[in-house]
C-alpha atoms as a PDB file:
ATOM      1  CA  UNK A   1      91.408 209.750   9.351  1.00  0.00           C
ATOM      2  CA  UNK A   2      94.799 210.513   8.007  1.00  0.00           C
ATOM      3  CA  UNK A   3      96.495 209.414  11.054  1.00  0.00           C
ATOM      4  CA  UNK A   4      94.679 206.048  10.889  1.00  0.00           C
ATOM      5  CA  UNK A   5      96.135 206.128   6.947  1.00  0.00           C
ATOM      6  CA  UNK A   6      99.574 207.183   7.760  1.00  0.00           C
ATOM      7  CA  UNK A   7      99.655 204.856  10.858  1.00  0.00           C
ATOM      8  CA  UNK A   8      98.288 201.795   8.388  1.00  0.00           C
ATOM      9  CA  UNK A   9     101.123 202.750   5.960  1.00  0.00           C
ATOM     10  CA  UNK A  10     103.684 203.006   8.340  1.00  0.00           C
ATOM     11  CA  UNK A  11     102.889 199.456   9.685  1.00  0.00           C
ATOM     12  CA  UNK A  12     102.278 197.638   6.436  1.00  0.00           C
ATOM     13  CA  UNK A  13     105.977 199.038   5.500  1.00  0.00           C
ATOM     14  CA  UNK A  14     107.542 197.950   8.800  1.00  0.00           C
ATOM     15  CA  UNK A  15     105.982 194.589   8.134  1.00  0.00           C
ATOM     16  CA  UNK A  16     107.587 194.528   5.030  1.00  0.00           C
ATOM     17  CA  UNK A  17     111.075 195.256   6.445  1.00  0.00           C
ATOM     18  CA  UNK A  18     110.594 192.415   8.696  1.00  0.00           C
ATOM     19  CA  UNK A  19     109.503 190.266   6.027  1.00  0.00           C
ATOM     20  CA  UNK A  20     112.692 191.563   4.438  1.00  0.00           C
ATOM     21  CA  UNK A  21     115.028 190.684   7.317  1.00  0.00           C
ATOM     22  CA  UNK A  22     113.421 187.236   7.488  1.00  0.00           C
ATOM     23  CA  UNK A  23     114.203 186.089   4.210  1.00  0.00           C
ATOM     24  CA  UNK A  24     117.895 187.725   4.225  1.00  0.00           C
ATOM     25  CA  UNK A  25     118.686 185.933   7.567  1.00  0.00           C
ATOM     26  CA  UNK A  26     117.083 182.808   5.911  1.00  0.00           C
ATOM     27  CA  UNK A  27     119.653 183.435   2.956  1.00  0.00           C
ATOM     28  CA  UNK A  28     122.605 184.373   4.935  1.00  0.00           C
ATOM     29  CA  UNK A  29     121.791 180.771   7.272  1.00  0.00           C
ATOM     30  CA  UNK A  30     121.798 178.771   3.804  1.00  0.00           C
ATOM     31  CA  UNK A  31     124.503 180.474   1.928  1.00  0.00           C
ATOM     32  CA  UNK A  32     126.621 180.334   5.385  1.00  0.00           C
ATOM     33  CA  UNK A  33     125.933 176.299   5.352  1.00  0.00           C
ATOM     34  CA  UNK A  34     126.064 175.878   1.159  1.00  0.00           C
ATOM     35  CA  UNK A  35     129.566 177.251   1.570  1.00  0.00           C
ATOM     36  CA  UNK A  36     130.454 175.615   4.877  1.00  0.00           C
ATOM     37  CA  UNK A  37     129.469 172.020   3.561  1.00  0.00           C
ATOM     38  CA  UNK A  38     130.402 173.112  -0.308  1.00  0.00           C
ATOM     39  CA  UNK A  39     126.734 172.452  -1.769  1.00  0.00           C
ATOM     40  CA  UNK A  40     125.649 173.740  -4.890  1.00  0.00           C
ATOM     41  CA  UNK A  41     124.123 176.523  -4.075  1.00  0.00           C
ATOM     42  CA  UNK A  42     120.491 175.147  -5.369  1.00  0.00           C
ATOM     43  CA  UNK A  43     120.315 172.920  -2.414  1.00  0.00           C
ATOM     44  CA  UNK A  44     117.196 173.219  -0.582  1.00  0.00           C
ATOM     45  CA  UNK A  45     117.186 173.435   2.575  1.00  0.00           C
ATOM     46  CA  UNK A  46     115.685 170.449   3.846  1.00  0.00           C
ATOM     47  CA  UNK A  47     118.213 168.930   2.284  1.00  0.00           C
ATOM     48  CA  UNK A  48     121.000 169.763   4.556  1.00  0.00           C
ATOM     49  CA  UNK A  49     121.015 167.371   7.278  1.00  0.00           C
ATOM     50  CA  UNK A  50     124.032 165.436   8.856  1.00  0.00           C
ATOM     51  CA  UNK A  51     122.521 162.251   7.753  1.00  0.00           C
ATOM     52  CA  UNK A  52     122.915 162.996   4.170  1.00  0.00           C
ATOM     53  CA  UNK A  53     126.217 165.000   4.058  1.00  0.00           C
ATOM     54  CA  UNK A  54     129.218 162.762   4.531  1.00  0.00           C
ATOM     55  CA  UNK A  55     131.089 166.021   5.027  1.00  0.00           C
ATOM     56  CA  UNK A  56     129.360 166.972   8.651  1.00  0.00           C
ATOM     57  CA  UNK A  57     131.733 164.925  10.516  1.00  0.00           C
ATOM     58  CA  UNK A  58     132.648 165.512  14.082  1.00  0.00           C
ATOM     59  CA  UNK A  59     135.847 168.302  13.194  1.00  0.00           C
ATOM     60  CA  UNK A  60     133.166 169.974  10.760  1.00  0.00           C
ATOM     61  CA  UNK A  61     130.534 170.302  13.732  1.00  0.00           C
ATOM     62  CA  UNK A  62     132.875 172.098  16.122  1.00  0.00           C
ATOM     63  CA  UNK A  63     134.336 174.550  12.692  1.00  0.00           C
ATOM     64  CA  UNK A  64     130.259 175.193  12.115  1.00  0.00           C
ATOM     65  CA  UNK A  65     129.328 175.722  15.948  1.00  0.00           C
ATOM     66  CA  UNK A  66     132.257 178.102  15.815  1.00  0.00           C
ATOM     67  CA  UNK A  67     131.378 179.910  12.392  1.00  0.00           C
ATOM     68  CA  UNK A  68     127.724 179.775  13.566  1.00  0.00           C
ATOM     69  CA  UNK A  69     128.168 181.874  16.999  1.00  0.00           C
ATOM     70  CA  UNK A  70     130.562 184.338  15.147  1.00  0.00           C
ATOM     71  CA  UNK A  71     128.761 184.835  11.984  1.00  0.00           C
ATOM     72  CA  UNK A  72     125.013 185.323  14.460  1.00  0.00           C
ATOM     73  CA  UNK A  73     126.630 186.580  17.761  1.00  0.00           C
ATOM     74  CA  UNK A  74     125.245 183.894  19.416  1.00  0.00           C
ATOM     75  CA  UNK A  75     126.560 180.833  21.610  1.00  0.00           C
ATOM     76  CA  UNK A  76     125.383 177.443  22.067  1.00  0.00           C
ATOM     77  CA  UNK A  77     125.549 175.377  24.882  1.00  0.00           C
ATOM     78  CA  UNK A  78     126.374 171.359  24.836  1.00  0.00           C
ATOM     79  CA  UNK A  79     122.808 170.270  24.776  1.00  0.00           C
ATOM     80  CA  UNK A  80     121.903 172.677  22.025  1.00  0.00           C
ATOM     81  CA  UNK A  81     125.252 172.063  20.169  1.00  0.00           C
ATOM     82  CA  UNK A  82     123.744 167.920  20.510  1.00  0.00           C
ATOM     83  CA  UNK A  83     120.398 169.174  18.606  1.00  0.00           C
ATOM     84  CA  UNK A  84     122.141 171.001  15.991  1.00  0.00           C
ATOM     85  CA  UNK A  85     121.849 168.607  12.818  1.00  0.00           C
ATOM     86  CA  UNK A  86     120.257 170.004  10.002  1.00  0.00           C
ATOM     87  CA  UNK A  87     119.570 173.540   8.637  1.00  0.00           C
ATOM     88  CA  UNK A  88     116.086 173.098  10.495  1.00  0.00           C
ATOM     89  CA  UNK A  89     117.219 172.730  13.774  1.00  0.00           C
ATOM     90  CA  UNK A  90     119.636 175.312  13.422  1.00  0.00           C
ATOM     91  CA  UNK A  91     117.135 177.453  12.319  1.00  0.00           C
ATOM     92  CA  UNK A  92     114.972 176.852  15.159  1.00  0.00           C
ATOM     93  CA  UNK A  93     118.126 177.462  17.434  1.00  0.00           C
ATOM     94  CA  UNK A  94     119.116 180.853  16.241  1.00  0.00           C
ATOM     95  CA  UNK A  95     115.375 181.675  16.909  1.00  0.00           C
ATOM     96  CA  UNK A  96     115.392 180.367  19.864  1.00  0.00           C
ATOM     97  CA  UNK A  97     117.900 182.935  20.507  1.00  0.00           C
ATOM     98  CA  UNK A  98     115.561 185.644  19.417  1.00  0.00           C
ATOM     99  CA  UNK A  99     116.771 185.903  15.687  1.00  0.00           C
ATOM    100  CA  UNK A 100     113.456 185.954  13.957  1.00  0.00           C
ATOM    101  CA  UNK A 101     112.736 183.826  11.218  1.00  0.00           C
ATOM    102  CA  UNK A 102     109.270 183.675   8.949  1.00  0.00           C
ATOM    103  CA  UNK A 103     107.004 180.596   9.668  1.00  0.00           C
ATOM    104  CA  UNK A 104     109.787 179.376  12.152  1.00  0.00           C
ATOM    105  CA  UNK A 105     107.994 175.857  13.785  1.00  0.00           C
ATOM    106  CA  UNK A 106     108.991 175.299  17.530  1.00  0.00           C
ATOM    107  CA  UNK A 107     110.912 171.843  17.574  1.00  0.00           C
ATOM    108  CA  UNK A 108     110.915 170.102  20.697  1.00  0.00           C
ATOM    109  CA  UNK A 109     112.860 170.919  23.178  1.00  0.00           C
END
């Protein structure tokens, strides 16, 4: 019985932690694009799309690709780099890539 306890315990805190690590790689994702496309930093996330930032030109996408595969050790190839145009689909990239993000929906492919 006090394995099944300290086994329990163990979990529920290692779910926590992942919880955790979801939420800061949420945060460091928006912060990275509040300060890339200076937002105020109460922008919500759905609201940073291409469409609606005059900012995310063509220069800006290659500077973000860039800051995006240092900043997550990651790299993108040209039909992912195409799909990349809001924090959602970025999102859903860097999961792709096995980052692990809470209540991350699959986007099409």
């Amino acid at each position: 019985m006090l394995f099944f306890a300290t086994y329990r315990a163990a979990r529920v805190s290692l779910m926590d932690q992942v919880g955790a690590m979801n939420s800061t790689k949420d945060n460091l994702l928006h912060r990275l694009l509040v300060e890339f496309f200076d937002l105020p930093t109460e922008t919500r996330s759905e609201e940073i799309k291409q469409e609606l930032l005059s900012n995310w030109d063509s220069l800006a996408m290659v500077q973000l690709i860039t800051e995006l595969e240092r900043r997550f050790s990651v790299e993108f190839d040209i039909d992912e780099i195409h799909r990349l145009r809001s924090y959602a689909e970025i999102r859903e990239a860097l999961s792709r890539k096995g980052l692990v993000f809470e209540h991350s929906p699959t986007l099409p492919a």
